[in-house]
PDB file of N, CA and C in Angstrom:
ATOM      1  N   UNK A   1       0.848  -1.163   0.000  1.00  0.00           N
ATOM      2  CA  UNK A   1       0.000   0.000   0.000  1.00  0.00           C
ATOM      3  C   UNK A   1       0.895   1.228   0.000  1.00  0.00           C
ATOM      4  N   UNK A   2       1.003   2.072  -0.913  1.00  0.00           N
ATOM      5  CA  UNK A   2       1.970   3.128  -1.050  1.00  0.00           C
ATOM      6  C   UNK A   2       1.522   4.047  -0.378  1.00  0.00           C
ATOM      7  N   UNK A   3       0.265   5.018  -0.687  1.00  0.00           N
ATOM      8  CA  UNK A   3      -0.134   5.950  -0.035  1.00  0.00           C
ATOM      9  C   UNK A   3      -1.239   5.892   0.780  1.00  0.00           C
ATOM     10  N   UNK A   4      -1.981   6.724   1.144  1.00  0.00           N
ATOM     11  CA  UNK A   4      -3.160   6.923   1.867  1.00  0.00           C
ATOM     12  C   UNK A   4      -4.320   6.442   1.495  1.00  0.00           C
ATOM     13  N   UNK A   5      -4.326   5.533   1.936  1.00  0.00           N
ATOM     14  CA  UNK A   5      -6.108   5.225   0.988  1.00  0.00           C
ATOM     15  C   UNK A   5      -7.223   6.251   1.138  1.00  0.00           C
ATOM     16  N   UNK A   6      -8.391   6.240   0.096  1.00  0.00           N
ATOM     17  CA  UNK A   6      -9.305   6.640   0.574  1.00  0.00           C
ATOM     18  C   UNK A   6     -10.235   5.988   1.558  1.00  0.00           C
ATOM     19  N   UNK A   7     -10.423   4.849   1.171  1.00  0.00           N
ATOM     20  CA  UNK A   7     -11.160   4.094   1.494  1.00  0.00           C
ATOM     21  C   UNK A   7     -10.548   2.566   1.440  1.00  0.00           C
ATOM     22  N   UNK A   8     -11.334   2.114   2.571  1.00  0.00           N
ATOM     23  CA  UNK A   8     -10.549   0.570   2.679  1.00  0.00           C
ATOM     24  C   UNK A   8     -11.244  -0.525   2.092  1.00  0.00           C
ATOM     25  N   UNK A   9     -11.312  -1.205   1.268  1.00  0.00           N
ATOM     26  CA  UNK A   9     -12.220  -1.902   1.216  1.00  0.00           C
ATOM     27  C   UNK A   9     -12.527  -3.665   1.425  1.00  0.00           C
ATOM     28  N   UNK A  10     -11.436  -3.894   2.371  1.00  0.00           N
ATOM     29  CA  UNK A  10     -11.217  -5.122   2.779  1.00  0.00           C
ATOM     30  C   UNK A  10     -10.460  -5.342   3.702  1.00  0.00           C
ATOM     31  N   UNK A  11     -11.027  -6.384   4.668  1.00  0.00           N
ATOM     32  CA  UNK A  11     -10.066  -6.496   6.089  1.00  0.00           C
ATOM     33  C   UNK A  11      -8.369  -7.121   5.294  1.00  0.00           C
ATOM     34  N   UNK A  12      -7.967  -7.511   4.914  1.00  0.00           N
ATOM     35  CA  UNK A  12      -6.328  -7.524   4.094  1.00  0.00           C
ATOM     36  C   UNK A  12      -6.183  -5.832   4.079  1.00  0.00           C
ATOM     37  N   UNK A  13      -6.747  -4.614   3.552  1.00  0.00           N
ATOM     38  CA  UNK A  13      -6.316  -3.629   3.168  1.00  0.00           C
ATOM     39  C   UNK A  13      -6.483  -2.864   4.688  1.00  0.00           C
ATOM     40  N   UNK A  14      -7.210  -3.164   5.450  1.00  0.00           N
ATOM     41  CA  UNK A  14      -7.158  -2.921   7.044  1.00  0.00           C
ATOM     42  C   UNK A  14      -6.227  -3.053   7.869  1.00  0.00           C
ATOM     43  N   UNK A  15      -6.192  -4.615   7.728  1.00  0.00           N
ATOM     44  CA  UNK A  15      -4.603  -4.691   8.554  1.00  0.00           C
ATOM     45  C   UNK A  15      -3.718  -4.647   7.842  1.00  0.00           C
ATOM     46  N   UNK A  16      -3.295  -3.748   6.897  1.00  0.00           N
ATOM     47  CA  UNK A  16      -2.143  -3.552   6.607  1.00  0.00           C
ATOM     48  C   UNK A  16      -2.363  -1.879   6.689  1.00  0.00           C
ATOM     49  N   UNK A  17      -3.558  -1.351   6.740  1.00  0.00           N
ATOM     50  CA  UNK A  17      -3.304   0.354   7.909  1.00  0.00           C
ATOM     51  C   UNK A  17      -3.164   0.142   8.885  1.00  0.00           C
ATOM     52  N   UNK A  18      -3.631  -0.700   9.241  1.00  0.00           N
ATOM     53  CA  UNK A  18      -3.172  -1.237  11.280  1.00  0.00           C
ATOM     54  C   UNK A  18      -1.939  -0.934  11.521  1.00  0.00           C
ATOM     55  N   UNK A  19      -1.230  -2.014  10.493  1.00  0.00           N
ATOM     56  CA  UNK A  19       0.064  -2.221  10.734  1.00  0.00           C
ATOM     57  C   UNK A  19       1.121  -0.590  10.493  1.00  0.00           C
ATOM     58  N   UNK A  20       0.449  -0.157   9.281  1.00  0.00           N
ATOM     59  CA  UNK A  20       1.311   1.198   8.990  1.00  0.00           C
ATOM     60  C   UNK A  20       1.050   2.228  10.194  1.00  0.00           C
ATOM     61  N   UNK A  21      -0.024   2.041  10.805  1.00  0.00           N
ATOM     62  CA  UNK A  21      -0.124   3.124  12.588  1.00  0.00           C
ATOM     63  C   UNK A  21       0.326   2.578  13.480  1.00  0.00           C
ATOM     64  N   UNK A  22       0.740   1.297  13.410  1.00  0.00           N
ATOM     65  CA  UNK A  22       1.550   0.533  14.872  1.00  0.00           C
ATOM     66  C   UNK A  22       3.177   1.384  14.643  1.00  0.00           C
ATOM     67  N   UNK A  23       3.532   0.962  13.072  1.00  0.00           N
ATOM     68  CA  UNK A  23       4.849   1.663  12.780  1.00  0.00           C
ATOM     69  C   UNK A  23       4.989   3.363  12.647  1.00  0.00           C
ATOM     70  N   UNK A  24       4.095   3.482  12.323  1.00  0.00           N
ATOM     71  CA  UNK A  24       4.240   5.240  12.690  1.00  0.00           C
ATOM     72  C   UNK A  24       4.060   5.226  13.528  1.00  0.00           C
ATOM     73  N   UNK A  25       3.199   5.146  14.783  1.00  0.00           N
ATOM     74  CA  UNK A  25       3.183   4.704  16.389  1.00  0.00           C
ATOM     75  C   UNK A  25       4.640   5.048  16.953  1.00  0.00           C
ATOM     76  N   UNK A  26       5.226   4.356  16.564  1.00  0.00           N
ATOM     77  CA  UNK A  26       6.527   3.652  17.160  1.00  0.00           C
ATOM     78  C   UNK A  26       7.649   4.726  16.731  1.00  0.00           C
ATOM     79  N   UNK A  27       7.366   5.236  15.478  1.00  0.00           N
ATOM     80  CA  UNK A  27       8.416   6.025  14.922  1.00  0.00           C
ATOM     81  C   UNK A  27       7.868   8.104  15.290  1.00  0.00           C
ATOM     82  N   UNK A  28       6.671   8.263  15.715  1.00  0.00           N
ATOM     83  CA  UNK A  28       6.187   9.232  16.152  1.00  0.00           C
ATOM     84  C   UNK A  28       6.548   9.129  17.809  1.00  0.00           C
ATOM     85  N   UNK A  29       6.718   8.549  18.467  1.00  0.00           N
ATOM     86  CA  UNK A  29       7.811   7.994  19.851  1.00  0.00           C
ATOM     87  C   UNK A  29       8.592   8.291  20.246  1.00  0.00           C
ATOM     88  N   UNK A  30       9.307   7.809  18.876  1.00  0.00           N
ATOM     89  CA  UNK A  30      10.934   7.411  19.150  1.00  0.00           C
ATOM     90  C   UNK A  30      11.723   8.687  19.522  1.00  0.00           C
ATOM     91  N   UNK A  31      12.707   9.018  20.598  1.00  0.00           N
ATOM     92  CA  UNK A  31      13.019  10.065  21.444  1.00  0.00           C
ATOM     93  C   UNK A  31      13.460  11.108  20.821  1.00  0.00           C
ATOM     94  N   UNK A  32      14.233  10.724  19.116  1.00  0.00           N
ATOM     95  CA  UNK A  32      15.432  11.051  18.417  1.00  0.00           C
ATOM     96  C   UNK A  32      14.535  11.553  16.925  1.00  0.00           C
ATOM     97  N   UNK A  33      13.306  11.614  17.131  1.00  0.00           N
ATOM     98  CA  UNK A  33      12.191  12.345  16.328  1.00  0.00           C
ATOM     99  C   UNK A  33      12.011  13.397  16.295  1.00  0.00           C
ATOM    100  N   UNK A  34      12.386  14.417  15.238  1.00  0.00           N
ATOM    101  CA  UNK A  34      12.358  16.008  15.695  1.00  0.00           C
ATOM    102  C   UNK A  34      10.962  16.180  15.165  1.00  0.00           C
ATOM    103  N   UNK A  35      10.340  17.665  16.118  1.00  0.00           N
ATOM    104  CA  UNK A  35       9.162  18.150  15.716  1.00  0.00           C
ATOM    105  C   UNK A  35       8.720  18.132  15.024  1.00  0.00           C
ATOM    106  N   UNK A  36       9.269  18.144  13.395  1.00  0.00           N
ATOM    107  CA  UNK A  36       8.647  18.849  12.759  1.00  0.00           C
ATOM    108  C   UNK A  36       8.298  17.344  12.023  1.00  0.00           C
ATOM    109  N   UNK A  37       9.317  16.400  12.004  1.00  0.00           N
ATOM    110  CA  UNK A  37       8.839  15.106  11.616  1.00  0.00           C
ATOM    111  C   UNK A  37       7.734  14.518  12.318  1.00  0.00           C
ATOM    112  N   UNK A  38       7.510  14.697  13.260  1.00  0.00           N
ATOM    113  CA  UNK A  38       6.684  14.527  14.046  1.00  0.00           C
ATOM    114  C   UNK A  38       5.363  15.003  13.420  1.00  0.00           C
ATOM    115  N   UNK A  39       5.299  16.075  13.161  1.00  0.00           N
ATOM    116  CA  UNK A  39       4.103  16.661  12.555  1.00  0.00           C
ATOM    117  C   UNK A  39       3.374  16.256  11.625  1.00  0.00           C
ATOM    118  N   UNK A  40       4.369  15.882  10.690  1.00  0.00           N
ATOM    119  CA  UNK A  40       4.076  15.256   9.093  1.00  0.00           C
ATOM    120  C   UNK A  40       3.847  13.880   9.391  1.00  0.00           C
ATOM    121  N   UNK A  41       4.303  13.467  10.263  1.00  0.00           N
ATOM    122  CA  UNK A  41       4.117  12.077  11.173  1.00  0.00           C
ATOM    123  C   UNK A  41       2.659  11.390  11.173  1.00  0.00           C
ATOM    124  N   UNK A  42       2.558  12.547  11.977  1.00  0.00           N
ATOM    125  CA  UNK A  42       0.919  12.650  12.675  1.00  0.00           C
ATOM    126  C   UNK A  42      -0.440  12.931  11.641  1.00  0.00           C
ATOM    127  N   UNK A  43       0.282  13.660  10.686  1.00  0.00           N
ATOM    128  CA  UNK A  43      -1.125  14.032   9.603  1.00  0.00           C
ATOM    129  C   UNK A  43      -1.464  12.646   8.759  1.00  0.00           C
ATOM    130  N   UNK A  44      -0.501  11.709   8.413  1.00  0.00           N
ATOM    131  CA  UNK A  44      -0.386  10.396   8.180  1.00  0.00           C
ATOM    132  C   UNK A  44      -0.791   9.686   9.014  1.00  0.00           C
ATOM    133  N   UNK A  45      -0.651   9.116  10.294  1.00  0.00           N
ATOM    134  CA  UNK A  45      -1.343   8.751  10.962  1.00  0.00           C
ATOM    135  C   UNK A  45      -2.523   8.814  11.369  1.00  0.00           C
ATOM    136  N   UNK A  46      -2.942  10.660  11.263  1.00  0.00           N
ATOM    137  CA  UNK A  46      -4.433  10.998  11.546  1.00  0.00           C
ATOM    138  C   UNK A  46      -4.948  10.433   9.975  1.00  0.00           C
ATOM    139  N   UNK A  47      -4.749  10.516   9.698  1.00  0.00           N
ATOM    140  CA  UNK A  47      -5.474  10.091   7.760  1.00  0.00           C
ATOM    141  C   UNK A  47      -5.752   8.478   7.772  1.00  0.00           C
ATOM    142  N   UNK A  48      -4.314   7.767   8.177  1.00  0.00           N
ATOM    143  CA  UNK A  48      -4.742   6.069   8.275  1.00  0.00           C
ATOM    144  C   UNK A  48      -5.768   5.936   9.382  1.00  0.00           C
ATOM    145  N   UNK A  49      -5.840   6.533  10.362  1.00  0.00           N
ATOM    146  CA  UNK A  49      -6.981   6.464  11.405  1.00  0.00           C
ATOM    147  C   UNK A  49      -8.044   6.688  11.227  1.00  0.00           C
ATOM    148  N   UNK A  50      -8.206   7.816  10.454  1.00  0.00           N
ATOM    149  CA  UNK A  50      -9.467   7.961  10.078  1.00  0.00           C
ATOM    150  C   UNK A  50     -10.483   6.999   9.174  1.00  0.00           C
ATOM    151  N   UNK A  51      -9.747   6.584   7.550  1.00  0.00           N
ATOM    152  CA  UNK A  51      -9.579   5.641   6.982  1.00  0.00           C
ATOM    153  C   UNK A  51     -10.059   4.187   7.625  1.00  0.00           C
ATOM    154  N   UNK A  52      -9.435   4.108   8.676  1.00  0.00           N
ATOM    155  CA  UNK A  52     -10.133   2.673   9.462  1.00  0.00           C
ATOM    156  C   UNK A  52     -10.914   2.793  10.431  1.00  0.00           C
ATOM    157  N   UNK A  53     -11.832   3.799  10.602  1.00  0.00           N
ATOM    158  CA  UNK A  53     -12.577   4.332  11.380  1.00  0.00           C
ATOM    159  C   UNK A  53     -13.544   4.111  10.259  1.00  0.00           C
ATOM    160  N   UNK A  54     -13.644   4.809   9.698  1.00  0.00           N
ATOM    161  CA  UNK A  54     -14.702   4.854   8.625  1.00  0.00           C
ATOM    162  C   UNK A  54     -15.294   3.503   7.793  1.00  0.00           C
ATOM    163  N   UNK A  55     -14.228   2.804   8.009  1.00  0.00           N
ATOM    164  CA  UNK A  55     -14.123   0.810   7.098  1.00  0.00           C
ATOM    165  C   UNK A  55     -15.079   0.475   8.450  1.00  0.00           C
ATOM    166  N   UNK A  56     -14.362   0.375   9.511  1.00  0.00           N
ATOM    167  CA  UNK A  56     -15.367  -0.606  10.583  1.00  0.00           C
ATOM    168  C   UNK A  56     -16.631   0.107  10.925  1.00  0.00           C
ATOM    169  N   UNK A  57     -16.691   1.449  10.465  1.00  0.00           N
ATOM    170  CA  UNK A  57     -18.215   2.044  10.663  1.00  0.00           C
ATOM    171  C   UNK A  57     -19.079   1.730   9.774  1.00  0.00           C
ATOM    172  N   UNK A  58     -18.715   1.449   9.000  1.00  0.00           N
ATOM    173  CA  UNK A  58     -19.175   1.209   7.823  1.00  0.00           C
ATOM    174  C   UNK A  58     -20.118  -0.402   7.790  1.00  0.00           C
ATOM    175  N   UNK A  59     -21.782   0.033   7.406  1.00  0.00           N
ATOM    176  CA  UNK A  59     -22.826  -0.853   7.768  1.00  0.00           C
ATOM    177  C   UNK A  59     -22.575  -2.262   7.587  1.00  0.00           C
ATOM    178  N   UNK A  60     -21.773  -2.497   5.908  1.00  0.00           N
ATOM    179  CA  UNK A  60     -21.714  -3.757   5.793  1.00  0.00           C
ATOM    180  C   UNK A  60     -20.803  -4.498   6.526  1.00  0.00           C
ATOM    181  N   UNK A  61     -19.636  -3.652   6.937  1.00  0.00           N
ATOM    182  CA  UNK A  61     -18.209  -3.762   7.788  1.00  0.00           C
ATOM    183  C   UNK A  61     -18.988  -4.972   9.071  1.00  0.00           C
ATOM    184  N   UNK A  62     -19.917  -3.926   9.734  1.00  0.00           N
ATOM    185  CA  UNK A  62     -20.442  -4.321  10.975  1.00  0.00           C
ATOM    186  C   UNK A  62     -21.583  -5.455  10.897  1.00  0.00           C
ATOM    187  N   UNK A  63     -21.777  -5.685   9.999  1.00  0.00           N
ATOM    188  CA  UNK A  63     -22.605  -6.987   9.902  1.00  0.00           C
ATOM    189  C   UNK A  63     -22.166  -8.128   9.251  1.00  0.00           C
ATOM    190  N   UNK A  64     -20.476  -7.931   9.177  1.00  0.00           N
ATOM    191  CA  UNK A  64     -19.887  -8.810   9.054  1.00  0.00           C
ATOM    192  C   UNK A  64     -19.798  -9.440   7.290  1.00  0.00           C
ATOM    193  N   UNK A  65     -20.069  -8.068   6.222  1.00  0.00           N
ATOM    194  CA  UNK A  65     -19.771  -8.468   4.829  1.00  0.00           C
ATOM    195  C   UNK A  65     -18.998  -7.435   4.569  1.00  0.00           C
ATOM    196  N   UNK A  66     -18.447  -7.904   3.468  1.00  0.00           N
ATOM    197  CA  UNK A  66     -17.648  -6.359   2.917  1.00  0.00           C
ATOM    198  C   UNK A  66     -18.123  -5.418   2.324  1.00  0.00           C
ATOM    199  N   UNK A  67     -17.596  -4.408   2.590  1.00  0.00           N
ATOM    200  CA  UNK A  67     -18.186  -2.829   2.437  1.00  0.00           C
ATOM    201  C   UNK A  67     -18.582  -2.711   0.654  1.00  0.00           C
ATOM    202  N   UNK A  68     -19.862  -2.334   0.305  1.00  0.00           N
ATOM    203  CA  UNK A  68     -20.353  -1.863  -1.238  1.00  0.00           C
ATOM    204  C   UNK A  68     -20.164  -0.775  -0.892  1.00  0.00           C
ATOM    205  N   UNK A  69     -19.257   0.015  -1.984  1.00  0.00           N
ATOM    206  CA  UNK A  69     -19.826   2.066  -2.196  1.00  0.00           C
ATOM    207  C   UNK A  69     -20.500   1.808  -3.336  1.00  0.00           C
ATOM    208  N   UNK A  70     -21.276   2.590  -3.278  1.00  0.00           N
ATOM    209  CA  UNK A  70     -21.892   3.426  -4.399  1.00  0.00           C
ATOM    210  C   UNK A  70     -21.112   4.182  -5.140  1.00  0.00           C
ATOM    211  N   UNK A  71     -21.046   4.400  -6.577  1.00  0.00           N
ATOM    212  CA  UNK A  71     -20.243   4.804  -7.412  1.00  0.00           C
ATOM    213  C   UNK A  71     -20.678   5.941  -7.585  1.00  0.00           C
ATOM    214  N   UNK A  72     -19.200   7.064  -7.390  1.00  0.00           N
ATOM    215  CA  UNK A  72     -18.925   7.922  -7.475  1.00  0.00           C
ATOM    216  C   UNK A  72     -19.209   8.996  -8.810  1.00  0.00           C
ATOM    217  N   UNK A  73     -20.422   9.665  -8.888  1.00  0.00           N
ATOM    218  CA  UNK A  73     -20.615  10.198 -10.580  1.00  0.00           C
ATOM    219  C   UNK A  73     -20.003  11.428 -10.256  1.00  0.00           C
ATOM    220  N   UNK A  74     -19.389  11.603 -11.501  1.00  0.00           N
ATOM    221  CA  UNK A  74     -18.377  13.068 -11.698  1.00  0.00           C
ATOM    222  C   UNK A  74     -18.466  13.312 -12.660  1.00  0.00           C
ATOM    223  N   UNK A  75     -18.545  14.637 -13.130  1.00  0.00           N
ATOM    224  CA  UNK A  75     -18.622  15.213 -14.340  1.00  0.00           C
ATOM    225  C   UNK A  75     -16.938  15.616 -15.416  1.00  0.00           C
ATOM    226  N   UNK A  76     -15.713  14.742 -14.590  1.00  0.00           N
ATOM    227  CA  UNK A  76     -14.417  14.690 -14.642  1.00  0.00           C
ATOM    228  C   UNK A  76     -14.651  13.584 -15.860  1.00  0.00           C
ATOM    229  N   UNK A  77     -13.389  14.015 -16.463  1.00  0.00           N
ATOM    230  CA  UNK A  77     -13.351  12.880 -17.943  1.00  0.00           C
ATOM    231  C   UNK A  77     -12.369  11.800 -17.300  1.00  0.00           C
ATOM    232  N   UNK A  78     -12.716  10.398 -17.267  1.00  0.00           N
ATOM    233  CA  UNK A  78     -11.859   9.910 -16.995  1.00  0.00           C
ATOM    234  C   UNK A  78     -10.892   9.414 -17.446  1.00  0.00           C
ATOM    235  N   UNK A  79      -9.660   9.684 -16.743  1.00  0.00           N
ATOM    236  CA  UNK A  79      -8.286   9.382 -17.082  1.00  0.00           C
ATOM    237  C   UNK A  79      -7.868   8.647 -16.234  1.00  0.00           C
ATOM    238  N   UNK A  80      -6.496   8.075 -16.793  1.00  0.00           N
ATOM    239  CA  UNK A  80      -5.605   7.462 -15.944  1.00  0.00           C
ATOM    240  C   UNK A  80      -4.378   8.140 -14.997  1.00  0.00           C
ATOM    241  N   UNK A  81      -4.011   9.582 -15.825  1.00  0.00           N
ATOM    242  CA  UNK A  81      -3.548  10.660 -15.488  1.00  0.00           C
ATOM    243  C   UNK A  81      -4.310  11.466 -13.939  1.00  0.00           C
ATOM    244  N   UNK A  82      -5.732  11.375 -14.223  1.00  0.00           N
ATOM    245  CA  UNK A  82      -6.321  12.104 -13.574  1.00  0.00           C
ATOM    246  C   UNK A  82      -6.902  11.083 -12.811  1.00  0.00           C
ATOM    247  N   UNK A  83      -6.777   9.947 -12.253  1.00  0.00           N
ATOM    248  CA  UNK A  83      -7.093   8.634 -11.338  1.00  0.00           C
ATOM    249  C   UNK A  83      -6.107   8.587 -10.639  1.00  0.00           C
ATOM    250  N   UNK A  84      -4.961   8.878 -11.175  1.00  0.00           N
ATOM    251  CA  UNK A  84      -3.476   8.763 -10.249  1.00  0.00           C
ATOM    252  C   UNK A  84      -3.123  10.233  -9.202  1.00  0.00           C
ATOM    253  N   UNK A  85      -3.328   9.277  -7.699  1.00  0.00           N
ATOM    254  CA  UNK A  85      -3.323  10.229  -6.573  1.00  0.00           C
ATOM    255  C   UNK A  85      -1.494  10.468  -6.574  1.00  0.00           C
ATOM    256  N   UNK A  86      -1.323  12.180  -5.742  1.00  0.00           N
ATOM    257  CA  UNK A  86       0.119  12.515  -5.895  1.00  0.00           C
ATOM    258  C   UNK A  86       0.097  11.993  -5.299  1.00  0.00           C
ATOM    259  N   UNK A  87       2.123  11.418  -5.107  1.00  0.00           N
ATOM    260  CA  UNK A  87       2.396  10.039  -4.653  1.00  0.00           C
ATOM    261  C   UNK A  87       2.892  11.238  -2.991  1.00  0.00           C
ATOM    262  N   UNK A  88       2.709  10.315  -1.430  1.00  0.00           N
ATOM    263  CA  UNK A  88       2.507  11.362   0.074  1.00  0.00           C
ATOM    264  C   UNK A  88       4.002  10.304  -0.105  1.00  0.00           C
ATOM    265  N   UNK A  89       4.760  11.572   0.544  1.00  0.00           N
ATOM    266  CA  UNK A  89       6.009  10.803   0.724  1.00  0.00           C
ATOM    267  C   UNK A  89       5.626   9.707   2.124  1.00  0.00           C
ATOM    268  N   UNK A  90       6.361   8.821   2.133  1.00  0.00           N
ATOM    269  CA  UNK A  90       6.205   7.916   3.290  1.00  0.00           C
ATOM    270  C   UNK A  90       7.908   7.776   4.322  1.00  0.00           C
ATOM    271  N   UNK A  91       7.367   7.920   5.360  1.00  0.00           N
ATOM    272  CA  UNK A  91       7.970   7.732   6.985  1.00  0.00           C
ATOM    273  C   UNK A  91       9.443   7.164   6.272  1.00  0.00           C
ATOM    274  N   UNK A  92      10.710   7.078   6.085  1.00  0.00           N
ATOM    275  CA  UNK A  92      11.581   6.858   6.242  1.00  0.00           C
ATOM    276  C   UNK A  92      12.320   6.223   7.478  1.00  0.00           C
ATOM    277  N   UNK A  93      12.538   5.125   7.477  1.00  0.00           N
ATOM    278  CA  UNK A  93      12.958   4.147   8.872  1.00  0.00           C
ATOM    279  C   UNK A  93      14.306   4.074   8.610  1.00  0.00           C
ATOM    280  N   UNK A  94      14.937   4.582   9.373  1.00  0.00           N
ATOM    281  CA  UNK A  94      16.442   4.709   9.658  1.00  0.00           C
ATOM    282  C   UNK A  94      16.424   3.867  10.858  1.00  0.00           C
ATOM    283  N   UNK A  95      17.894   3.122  10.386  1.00  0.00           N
ATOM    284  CA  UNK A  95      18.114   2.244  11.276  1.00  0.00           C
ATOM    285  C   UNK A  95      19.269   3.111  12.730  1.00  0.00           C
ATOM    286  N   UNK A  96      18.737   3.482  13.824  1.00  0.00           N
ATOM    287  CA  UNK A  96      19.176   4.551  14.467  1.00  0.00           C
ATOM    288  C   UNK A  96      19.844   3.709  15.682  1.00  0.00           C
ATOM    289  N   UNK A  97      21.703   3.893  16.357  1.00  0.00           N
ATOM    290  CA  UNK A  97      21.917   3.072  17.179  1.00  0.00           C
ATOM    291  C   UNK A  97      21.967   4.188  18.578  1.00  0.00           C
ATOM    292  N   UNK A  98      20.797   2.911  19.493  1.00  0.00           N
ATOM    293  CA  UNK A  98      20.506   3.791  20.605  1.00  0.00           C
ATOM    294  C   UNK A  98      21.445   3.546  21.928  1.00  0.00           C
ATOM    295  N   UNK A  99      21.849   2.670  21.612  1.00  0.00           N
ATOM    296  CA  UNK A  99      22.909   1.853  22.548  1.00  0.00           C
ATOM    297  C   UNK A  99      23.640   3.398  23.321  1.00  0.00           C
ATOM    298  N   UNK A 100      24.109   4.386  22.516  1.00  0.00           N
ATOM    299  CA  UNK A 100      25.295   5.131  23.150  1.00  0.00           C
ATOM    300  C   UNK A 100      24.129   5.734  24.336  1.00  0.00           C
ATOM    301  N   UNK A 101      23.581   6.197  23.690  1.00  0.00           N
ATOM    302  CA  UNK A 101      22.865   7.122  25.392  1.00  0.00           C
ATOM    303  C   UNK A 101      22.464   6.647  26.539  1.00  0.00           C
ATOM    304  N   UNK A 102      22.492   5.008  26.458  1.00  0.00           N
ATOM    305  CA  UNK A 102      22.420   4.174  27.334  1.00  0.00           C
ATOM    306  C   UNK A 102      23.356   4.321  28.560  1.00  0.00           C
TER     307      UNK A 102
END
């Protein structure tokens, strides 16, 4: 999953936002995280949260089938150009040794 979904539309595409907020979790934490990463951190995180908020609210979610949308009518010509979301840079995991401040 590269970027932000809009929408989830299957528990596979769920837990694998789970998993991307356990690791931003962990990396929004970590001591050696400056502010401002932090920030950009968090708007990613608030976005995957929301995202799976909205999947398990979601009627069919909760009665235990997978989620139908209703299709989206737009007066947009469709493209493939214009289907393709800008790519959100993603969290960079540096392998960081914590040992010295120990």
């Amino acid at each position: 999953m590269a970027g932000i979904p809009n929408r989830i539309k299957n528990d596979v595409e769920y837990e694998e936002v789970l998993e991307r907020m356990r690791k931003g979790a962990e990396m929004i934490e970590h001591p050696l995280t400056t502010e401002k990463s932090r920030a950009e951190l968090m708007k990613v995180y608030d976005a995957l949260s929301e995202a799976a908020v909205a999947y398990r609210m979601h009627p069919d979610v909760r009665a235990g089938r997978e989620p139908v949308y209703e299709m989206e009518l737009t007066d947009k010509p469709t493209s493939a150009a214009a289907e393709t979301p800008e790519p959100v840079p993603q969290p960079t995991a540096t392998n960081i040794n914590l040992s010295d401040w120990l």
